[in-house]
N, C-alpha and C. Protein backbone atom coordinates (compact mmCIF):
# COMPACT_ATOMS: atom_id res chain seq x y z
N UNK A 1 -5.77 -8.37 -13.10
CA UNK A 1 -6.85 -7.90 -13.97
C UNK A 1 -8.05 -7.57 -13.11
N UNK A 2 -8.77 -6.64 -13.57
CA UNK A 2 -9.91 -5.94 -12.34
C UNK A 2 -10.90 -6.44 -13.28
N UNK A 3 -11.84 -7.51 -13.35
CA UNK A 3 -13.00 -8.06 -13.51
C UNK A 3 -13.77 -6.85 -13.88
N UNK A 4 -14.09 -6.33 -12.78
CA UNK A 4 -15.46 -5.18 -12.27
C UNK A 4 -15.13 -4.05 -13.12
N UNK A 5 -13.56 -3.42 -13.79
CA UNK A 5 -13.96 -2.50 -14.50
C UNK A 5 -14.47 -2.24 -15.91
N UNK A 6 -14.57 -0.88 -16.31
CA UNK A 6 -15.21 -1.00 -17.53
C UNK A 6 -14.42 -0.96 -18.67
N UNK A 7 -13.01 -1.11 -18.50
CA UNK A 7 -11.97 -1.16 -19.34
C UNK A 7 -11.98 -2.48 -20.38
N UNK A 8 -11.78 -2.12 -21.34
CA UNK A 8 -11.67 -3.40 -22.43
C UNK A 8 -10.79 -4.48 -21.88
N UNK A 9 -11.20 -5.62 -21.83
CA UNK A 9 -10.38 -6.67 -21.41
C UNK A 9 -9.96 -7.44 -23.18
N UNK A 10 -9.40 -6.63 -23.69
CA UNK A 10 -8.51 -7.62 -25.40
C UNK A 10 -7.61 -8.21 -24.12
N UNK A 11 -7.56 -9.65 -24.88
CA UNK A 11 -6.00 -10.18 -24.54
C UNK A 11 -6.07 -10.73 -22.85
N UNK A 12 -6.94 -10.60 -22.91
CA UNK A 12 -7.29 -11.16 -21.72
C UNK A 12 -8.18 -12.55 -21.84
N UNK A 13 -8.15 -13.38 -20.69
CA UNK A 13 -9.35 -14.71 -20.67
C UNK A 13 -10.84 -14.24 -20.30
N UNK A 14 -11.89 -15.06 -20.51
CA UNK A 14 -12.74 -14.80 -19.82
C UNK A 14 -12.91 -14.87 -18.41
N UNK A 15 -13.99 -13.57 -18.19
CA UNK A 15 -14.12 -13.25 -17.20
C UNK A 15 -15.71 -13.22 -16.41
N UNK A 16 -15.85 -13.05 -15.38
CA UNK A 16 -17.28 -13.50 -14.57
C UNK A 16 -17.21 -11.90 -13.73
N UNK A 17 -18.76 -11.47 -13.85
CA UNK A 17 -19.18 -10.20 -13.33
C UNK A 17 -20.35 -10.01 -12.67
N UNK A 18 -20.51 -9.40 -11.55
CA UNK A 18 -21.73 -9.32 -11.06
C UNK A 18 -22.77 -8.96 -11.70
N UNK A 19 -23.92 -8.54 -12.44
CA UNK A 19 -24.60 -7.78 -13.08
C UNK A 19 -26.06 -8.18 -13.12
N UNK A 20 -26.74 -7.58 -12.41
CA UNK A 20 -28.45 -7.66 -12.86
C UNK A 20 -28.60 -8.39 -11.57
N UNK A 21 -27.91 -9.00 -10.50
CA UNK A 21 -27.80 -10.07 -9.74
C UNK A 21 -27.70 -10.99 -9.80
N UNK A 22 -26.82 -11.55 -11.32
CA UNK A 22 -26.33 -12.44 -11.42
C UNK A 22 -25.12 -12.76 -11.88
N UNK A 23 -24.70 -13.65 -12.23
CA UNK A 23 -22.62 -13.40 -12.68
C UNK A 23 -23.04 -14.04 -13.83
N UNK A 24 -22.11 -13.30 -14.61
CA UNK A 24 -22.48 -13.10 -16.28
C UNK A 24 -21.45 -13.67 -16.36
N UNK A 25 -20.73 -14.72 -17.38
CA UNK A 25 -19.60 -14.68 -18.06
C UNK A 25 -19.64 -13.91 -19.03
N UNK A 26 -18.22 -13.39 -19.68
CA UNK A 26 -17.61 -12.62 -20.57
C UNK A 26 -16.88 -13.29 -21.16
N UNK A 27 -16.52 -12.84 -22.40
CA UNK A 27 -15.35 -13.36 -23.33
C UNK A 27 -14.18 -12.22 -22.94
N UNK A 28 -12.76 -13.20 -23.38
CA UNK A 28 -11.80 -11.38 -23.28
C UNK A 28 -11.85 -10.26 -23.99
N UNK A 29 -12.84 -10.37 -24.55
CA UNK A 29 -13.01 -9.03 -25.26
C UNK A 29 -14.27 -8.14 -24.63
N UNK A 30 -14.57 -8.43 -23.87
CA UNK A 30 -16.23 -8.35 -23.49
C UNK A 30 -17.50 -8.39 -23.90
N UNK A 31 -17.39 -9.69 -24.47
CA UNK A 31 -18.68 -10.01 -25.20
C UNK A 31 -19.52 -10.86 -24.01
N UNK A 32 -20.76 -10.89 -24.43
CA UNK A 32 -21.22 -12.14 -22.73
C UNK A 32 -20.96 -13.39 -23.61
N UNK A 33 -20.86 -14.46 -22.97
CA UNK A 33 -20.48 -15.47 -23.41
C UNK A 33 -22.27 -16.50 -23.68
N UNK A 34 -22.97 -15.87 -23.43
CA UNK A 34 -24.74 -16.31 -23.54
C UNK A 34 -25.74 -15.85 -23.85
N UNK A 35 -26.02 -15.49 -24.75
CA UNK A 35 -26.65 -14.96 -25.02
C UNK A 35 -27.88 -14.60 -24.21
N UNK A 36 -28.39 -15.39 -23.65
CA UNK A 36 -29.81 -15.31 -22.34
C UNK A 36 -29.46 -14.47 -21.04
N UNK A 37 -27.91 -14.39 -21.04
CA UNK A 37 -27.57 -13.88 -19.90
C UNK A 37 -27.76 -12.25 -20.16
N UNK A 38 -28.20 -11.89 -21.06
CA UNK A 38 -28.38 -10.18 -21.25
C UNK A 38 -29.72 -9.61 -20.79
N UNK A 39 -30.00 -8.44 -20.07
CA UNK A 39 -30.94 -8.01 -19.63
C UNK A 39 -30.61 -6.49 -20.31
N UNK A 40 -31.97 -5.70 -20.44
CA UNK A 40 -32.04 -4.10 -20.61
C UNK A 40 -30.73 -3.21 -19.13
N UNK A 41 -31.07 -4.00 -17.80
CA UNK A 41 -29.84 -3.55 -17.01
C UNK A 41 -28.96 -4.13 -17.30
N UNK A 42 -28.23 -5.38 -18.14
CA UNK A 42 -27.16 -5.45 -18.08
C UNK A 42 -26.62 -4.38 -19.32
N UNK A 43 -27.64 -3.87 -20.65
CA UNK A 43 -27.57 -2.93 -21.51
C UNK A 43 -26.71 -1.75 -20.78
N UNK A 44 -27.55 -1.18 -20.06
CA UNK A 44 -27.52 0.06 -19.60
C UNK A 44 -26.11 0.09 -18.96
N UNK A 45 -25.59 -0.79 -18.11
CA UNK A 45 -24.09 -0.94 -17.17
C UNK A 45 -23.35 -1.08 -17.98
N UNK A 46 -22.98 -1.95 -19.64
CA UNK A 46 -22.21 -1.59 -19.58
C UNK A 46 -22.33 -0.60 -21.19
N UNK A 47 -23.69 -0.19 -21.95
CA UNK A 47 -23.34 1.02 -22.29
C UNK A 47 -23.09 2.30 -21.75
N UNK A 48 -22.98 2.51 -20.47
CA UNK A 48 -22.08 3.91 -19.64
C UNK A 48 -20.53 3.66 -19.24
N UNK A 49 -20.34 1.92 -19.15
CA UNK A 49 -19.05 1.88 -19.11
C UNK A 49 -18.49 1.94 -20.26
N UNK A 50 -19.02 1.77 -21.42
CA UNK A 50 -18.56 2.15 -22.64
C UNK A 50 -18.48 3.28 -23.51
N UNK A 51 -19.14 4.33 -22.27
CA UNK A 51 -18.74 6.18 -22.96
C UNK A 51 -20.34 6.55 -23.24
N UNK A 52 -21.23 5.60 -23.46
CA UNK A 52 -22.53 5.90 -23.71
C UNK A 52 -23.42 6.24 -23.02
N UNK A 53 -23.48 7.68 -22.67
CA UNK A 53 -24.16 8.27 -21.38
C UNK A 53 -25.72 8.22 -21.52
N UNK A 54 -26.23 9.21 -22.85
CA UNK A 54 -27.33 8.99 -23.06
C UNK A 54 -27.54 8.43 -23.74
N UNK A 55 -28.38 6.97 -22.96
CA UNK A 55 -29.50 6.02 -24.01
C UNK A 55 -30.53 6.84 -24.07
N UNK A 56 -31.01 6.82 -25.86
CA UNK A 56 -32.02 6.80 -25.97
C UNK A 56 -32.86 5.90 -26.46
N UNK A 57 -34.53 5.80 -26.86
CA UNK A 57 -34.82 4.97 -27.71
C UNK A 57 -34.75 4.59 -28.73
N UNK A 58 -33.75 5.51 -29.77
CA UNK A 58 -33.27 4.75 -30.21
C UNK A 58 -32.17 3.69 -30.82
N UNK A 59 -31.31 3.63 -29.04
CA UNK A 59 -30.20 2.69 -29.09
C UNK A 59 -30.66 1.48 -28.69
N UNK A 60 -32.11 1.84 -27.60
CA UNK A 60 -32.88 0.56 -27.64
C UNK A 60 -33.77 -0.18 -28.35
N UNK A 61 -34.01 0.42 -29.61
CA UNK A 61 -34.45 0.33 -30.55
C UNK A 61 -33.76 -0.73 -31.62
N UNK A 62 -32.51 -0.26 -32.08
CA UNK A 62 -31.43 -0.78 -32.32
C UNK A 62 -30.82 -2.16 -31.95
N UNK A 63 -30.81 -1.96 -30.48
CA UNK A 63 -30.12 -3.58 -29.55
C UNK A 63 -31.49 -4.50 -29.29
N UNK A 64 -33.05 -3.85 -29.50
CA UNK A 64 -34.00 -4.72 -29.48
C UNK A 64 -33.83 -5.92 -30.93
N UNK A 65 -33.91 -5.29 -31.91
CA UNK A 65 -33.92 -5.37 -33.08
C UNK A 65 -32.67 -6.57 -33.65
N UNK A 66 -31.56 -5.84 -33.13
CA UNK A 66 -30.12 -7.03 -33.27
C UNK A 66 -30.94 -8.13 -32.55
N UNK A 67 -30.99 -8.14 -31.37
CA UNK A 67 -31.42 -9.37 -30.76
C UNK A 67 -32.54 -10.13 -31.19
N UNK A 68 -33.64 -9.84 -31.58
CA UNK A 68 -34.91 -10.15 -32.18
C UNK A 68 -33.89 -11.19 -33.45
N UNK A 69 -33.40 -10.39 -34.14
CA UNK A 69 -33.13 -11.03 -35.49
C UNK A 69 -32.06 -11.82 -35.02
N UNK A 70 -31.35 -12.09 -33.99
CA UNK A 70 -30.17 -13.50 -33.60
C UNK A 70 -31.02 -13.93 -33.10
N UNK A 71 -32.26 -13.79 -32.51
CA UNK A 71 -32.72 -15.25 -31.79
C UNK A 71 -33.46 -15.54 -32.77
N UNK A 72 -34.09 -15.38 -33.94
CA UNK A 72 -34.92 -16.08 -35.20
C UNK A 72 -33.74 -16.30 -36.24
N UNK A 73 -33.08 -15.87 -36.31
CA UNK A 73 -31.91 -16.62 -37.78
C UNK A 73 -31.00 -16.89 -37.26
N UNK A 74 -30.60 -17.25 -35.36
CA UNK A 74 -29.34 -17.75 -35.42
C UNK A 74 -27.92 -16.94 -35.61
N UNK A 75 -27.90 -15.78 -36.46
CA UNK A 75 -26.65 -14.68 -36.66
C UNK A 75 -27.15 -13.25 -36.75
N UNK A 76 -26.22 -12.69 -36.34
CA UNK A 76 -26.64 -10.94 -36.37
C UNK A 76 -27.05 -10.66 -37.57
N UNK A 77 -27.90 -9.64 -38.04
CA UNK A 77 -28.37 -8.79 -38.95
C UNK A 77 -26.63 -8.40 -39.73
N UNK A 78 -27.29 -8.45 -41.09
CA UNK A 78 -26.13 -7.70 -42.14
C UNK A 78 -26.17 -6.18 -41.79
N UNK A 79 -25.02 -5.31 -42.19
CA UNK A 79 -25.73 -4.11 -42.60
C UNK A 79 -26.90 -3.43 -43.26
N UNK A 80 -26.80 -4.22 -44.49
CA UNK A 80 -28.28 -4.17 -44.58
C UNK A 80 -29.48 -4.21 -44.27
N UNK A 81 -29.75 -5.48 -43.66
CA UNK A 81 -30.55 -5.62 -43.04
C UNK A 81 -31.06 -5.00 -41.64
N UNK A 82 -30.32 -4.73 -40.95
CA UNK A 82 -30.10 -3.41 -39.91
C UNK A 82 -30.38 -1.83 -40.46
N UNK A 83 -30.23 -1.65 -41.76
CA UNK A 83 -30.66 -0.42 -42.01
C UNK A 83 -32.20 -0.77 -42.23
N UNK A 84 -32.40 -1.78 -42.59
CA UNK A 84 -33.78 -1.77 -43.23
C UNK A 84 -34.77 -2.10 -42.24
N UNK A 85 -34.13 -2.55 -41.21
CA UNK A 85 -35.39 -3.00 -39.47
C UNK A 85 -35.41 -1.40 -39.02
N UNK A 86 -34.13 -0.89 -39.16
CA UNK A 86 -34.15 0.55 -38.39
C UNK A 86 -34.85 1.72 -39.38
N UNK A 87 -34.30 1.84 -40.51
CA UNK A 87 -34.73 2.71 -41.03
C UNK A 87 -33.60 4.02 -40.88
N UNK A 88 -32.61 3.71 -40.95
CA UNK A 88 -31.27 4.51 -41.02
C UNK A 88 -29.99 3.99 -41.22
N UNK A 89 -29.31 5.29 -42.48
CA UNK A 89 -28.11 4.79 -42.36
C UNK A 89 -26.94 4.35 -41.82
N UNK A 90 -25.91 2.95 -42.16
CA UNK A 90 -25.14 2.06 -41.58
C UNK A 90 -24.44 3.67 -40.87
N UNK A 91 -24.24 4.62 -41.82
CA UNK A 91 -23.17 5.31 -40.85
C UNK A 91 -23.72 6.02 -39.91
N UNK A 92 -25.12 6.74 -39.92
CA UNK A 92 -25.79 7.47 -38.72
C UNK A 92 -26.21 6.08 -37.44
N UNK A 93 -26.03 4.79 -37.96
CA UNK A 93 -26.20 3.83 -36.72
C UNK A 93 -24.89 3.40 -35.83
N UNK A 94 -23.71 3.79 -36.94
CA UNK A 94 -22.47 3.69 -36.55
C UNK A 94 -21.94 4.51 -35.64
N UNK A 95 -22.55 5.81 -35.42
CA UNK A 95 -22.44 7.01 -34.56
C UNK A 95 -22.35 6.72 -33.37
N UNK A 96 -24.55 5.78 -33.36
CA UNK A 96 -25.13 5.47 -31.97
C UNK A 96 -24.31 5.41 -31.01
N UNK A 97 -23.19 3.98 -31.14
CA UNK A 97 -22.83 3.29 -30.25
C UNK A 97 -21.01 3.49 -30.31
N UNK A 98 -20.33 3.97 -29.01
CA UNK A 98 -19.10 3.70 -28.99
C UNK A 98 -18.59 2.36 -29.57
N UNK A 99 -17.62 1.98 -29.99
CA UNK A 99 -17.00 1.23 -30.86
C UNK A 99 -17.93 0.48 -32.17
N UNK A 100 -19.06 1.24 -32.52
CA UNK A 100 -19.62 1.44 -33.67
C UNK A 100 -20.13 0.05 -33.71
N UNK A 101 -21.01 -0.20 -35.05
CA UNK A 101 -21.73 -1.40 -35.10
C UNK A 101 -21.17 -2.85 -34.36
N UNK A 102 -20.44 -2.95 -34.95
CA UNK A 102 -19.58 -4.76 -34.81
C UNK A 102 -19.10 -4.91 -33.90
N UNK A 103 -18.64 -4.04 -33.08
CA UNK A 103 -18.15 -4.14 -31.90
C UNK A 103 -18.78 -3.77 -30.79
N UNK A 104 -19.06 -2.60 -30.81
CA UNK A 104 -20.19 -1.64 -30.29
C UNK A 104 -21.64 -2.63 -29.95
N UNK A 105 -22.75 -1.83 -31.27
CA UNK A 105 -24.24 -2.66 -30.91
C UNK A 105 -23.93 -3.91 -30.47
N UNK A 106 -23.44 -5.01 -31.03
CA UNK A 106 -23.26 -6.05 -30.81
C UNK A 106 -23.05 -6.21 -29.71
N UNK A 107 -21.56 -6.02 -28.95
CA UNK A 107 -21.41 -6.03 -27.37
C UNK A 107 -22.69 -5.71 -26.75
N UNK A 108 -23.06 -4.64 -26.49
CA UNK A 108 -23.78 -4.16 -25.97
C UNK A 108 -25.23 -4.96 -25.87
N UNK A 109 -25.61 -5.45 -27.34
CA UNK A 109 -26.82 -6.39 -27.43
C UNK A 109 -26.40 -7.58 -27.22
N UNK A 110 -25.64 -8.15 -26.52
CA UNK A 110 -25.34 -9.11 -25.75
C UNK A 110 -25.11 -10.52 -27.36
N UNK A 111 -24.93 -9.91 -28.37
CA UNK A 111 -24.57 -11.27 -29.34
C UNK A 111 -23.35 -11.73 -29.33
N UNK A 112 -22.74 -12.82 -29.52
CA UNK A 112 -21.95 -13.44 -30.13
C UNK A 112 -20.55 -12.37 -30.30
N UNK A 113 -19.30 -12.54 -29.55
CA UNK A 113 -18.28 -12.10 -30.21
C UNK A 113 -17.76 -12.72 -31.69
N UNK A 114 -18.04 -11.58 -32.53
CA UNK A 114 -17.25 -11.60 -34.19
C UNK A 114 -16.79 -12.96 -34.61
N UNK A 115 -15.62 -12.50 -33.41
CA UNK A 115 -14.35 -13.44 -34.04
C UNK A 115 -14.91 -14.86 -33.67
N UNK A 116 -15.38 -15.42 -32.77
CA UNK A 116 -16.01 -17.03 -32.54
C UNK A 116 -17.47 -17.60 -33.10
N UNK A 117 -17.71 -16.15 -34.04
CA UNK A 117 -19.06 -16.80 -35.03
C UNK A 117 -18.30 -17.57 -36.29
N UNK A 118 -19.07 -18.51 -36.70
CA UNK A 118 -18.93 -19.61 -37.90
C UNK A 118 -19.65 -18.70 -39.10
């Protein structure tokens, strides 16, 4: 298994990556496994390894916002509630990001993989 690439690791264990200058754990899916461990550069590395060439502001807009609202309530924003911080629809936010909200923003905003939230 190649750690370092930007290939989906499903089905795989977690994994440890260089990034920002520091080693991040991952889940096998590539979620970070810490939430604190996310930086705007760890954003950027791996939304291009994930097909997402141009960031704009407002994908950082978006992954500010997810994160803001998991570190004050503890769980990601509903759909709803994500349309209503952003001010656009679930499906024009679904566009933003390769593998779309839940998989997508989320990864990317460094929250919680899906499947190991309560």
């Amino acid at each position: 298994m190649d750690a370092h690439s930007g290939d989906h690791q499903a089905d795989h264990g977690p994994y440890v990556r260089v990034m920002d200058g520091r080693k991040i754990l991952f889940d096998g899916e590539g979620f970070l496994n810490d939430f604190d461990d996310w930086s705007e550069a760890v954003f950027e590395t791996l939304a291009r390894e994930r097909g997402l060439t141009q960031i704009t502001d407002q994908h950082l807009r978006v992954v500010r916002f997810m994160r803001e609202y998991y570190a004050y309530h503890g769980r990601a924003p509903l759909n709803r509630q994500l349309k209503e911080g952003i001010g656009l629809s679930v499906m024009a936010l679904e566009k933003f990001f390769p593998d779309g909200l839940k998989h997508g923003a989320r990864r990317l905003s460094g929250l919680p993989n899906p499947k190991t939230c309560n």
